[in-house]
Protein backbone atom coordinates (compact mmCIF):
# COMPACT_ATOMS: atom_id res chain seq x y z
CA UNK A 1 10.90 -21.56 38.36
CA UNK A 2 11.37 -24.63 36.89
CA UNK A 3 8.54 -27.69 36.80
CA UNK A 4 7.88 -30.97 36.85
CA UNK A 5 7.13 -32.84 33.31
CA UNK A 6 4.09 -32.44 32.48
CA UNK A 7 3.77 -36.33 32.99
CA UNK A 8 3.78 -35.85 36.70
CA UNK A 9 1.24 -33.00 36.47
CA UNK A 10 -1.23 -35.55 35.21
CA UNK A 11 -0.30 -38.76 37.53
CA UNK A 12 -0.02 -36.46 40.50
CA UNK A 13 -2.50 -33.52 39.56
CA UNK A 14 -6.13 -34.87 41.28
CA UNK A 15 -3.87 -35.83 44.15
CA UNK A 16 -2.36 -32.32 44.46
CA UNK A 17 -5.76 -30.98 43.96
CA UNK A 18 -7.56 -32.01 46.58
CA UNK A 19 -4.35 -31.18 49.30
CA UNK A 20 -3.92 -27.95 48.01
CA UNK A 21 -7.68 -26.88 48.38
CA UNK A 22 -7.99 -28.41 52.33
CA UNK A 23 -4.70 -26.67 52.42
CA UNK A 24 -6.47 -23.58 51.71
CA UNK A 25 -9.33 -24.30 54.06
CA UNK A 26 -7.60 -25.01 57.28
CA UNK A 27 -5.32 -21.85 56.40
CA UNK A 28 -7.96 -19.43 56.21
CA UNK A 29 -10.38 -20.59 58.57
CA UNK A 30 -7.70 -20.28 61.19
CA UNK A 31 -6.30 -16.92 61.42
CA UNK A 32 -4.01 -16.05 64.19
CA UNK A 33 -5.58 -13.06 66.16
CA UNK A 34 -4.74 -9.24 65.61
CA UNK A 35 -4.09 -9.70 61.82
CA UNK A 36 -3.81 -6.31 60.92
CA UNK A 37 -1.12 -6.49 58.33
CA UNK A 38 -1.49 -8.04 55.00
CA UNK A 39 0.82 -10.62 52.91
CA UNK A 40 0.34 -10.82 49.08
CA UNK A 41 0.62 -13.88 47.23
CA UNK A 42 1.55 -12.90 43.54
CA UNK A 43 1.70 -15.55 41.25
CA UNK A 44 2.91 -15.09 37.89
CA UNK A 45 0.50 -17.11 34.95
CA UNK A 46 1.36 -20.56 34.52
CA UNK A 47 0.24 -23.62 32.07
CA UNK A 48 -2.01 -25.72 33.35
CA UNK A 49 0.35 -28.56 34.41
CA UNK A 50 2.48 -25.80 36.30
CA UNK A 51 -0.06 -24.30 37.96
CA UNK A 52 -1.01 -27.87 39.37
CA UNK A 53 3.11 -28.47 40.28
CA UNK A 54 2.94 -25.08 42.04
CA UNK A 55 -0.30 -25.59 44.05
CA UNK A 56 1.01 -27.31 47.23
CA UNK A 57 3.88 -24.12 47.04
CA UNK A 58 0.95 -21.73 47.11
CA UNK A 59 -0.93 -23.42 49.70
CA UNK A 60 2.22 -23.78 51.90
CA UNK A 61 2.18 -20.16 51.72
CA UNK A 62 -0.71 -19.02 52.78
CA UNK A 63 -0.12 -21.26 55.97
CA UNK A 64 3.25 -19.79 56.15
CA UNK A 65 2.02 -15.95 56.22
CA UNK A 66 -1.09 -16.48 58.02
CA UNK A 67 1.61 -17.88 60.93
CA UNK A 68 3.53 -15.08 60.72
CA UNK A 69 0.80 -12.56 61.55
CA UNK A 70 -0.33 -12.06 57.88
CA UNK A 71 -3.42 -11.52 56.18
CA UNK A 72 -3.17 -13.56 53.18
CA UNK A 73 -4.16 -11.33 49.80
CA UNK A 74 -3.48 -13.16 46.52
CA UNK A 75 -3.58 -11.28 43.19
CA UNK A 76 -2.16 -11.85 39.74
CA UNK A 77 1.47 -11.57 40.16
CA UNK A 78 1.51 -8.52 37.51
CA UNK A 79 4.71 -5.29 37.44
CA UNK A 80 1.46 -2.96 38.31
CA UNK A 81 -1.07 -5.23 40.54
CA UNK A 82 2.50 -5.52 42.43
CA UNK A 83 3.00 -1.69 42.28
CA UNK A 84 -0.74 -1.10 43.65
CA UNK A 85 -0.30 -3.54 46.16
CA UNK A 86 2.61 -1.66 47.59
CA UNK A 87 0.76 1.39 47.71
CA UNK A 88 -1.63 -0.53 50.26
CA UNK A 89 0.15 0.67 54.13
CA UNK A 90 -1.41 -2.87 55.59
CA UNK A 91 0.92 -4.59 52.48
CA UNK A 92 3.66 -5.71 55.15
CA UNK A 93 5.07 -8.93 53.33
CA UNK A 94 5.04 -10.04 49.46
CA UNK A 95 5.32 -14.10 47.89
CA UNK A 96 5.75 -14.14 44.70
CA UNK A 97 5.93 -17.40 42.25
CA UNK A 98 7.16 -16.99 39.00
CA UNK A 99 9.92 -17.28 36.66
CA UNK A 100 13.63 -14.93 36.33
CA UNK A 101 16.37 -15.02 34.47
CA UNK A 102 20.30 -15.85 35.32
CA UNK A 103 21.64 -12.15 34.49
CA UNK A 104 19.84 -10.65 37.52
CA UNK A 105 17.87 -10.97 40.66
CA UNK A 106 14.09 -9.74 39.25
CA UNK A 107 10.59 -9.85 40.64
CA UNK A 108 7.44 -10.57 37.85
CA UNK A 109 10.47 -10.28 35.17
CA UNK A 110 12.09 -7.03 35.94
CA UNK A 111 15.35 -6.01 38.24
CA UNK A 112 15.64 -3.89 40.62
CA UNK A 113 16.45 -0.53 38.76
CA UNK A 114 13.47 -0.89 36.50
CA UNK A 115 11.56 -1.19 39.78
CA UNK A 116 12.85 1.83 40.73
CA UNK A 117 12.53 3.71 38.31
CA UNK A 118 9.01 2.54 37.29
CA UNK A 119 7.66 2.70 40.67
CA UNK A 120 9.36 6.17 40.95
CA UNK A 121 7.09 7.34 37.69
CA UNK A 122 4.11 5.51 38.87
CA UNK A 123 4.48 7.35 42.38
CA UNK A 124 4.79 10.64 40.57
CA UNK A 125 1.92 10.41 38.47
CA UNK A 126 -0.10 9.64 41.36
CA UNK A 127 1.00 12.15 43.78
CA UNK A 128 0.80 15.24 40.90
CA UNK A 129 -2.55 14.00 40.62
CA UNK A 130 -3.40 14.59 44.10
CA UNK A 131 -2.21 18.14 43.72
CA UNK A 132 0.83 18.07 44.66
CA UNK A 133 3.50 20.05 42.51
CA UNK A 134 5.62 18.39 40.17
CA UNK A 135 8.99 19.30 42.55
CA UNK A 136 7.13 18.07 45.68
CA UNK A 137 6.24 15.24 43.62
CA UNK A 138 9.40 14.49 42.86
CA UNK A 139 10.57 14.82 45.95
CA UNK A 140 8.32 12.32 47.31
CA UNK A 141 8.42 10.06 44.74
CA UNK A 142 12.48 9.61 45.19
CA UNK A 143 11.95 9.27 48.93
CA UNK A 144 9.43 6.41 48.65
CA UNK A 145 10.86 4.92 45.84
CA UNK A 146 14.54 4.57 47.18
CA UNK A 147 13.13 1.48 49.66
CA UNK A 148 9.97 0.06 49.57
CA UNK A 149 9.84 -1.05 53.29
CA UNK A 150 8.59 -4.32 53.58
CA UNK A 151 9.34 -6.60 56.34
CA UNK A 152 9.30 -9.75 54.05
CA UNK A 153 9.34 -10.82 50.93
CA UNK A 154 9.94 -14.46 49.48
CA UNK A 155 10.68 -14.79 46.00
CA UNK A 156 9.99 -18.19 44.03
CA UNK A 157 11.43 -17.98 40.95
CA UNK A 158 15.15 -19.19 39.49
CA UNK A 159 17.80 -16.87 40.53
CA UNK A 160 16.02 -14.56 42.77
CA UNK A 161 19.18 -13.90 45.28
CA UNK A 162 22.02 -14.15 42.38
CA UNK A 163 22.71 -10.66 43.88
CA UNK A 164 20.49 -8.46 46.25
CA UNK A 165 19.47 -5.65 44.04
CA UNK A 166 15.87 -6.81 44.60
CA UNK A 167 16.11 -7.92 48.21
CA UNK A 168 17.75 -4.77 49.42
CA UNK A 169 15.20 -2.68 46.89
CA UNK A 170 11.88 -4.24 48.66
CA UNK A 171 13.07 -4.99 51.87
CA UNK A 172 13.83 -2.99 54.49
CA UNK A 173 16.87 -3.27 56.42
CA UNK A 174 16.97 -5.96 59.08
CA UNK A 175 13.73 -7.15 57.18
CA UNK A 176 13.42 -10.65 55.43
CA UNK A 177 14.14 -11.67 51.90
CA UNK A 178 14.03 -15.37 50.70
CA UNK A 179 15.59 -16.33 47.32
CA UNK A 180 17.97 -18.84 45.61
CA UNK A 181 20.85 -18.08 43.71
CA UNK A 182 20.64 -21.22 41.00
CA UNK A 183 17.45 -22.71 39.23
CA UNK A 184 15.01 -23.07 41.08
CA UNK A 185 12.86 -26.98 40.75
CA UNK A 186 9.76 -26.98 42.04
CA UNK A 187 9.48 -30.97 42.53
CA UNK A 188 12.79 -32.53 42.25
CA UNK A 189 13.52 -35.79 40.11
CA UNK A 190 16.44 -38.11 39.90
CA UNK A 191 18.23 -35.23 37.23
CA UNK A 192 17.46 -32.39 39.58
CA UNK A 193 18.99 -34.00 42.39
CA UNK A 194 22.10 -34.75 40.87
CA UNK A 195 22.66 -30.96 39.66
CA UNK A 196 24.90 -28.72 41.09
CA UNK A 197 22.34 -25.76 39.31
CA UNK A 198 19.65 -26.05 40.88
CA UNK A 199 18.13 -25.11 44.12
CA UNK A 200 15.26 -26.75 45.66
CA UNK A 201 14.53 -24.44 49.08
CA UNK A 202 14.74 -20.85 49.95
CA UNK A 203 17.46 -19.37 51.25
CA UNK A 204 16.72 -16.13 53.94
CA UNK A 205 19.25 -13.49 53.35
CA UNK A 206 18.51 -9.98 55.71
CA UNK A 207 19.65 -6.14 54.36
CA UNK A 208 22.05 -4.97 56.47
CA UNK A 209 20.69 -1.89 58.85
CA UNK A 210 23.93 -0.46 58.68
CA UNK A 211 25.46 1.19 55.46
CA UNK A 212 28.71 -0.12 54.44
CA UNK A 213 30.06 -3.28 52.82
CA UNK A 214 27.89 -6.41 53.56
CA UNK A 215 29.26 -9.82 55.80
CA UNK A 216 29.49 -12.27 53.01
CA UNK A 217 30.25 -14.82 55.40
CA UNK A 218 26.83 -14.80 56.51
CA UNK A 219 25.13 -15.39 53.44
CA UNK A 220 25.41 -18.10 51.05
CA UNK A 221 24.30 -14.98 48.30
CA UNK A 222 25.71 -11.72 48.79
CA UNK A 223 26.58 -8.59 47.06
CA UNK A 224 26.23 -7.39 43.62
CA UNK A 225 26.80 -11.50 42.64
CA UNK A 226 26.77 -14.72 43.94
CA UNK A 227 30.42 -15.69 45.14
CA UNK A 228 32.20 -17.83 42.69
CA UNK A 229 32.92 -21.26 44.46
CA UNK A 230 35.76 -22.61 46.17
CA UNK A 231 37.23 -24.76 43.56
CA UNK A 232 40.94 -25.23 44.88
């Protein structure tokens, strides 16, 4: 995710401050009733000045999930607080802010097969040390790692729907994912703007339920990489 100078941070930070923390308030001393699943907030560490840019994000979000039924849980948006958290069954929905590179889709700096394959280690270790036997482990482990089933996820950070390895790896299908498939500006200024590599909102793309080759018509990001444009 890309910031705002740091000049801004400092004009704009008390400002920001003080929003983001009523923000906060309002959000959580207004549930909607029968919140019975939960929505993490992971946020990646920051600097100072970007952790002030990113505040009225983060307090837009907890809004946004409380709204949608959620539970709002934030933790630090870590490869294994992220794996624990989707051991939780109440963990229904998953924000994360953060940063990612223009090779891949990732989440908290890693793609979807080292998910995978982490997540698929992590399960095993856990379920062999429940007693479990090291082929029912392994069968486990590949069933629960093949999906991880959540209804939504929204992923701040640059590039997160250049393909949908990572949406169709967390999400279930006909479940939610939010991304962008450019840079990703957190507060836009007059150079921003102008780009045609950047992004400034989310864009919702939903795994198909059905097996089979994907509607790219539907979605501005789809398949293993974003479409090249239309340059005729």
């Amino acid at each position: 995710m890309r910031m705002c100078n740091r000049f801004f941070g400092v004009v704009a930070g008390a400002i920001v401050l003080i929003a983001a923390l009523s923000g906060m308030a309002a959000a959580q001393n207004a549930p909607p009733p029968q919140q019975s699943k939960i929505g993490v907030i992971a946020v990646q560490r920051f600097t100072t000045a970007e952790a002030i840019q990113t505040m009225p994000a983060i307090t837009y979000e907890i809004a946004y999930l409380n709204a949608q039924g959620y539970e709002p849980w934030m933790i630090a948006g870590t490869v294994d607080n992220i794996r624990l958290a989707l051991l939780e069954p109440r963990v229904k929905a998953i924000s994360f802010f953060g940063h990612g590179g223009p090779d891949e889709s990732t989440l908290a700096g890693i793609g979807a097969s080292s998910w995978r394959s982490g997540f698929r280690i992590f399960l095993m270790q856990r379920f062999m040390k429940e007693g479990k036997s090291p082929d029912e482990a392994s069968r486990l482990a590949d069933r629960r790692s093949a999906n991880f089933g959540l209804e939504l996820v929204r992923n701040a950070s640059c590039y997160s729907l250049v393909d949908t390895a990572i949406a169709d790896l967390f999400v279930r299908p006909g479940g939610r994912y939010f991304g962008v498939g450019k840079y990703l500006v957190a507060c836009p200024t007059a150079e921003s703007i102008l780009s045609s590599q950047v992004d400034f909102m989310l864009t919702e793309y939903r795994p198909p339920v059905a097996s089979g080759p994907q509607d790219c018509t539907k979605f501005p990001y789809c398949g293993r990489f974003a479409p090249e444009p239309d340059r005729r």
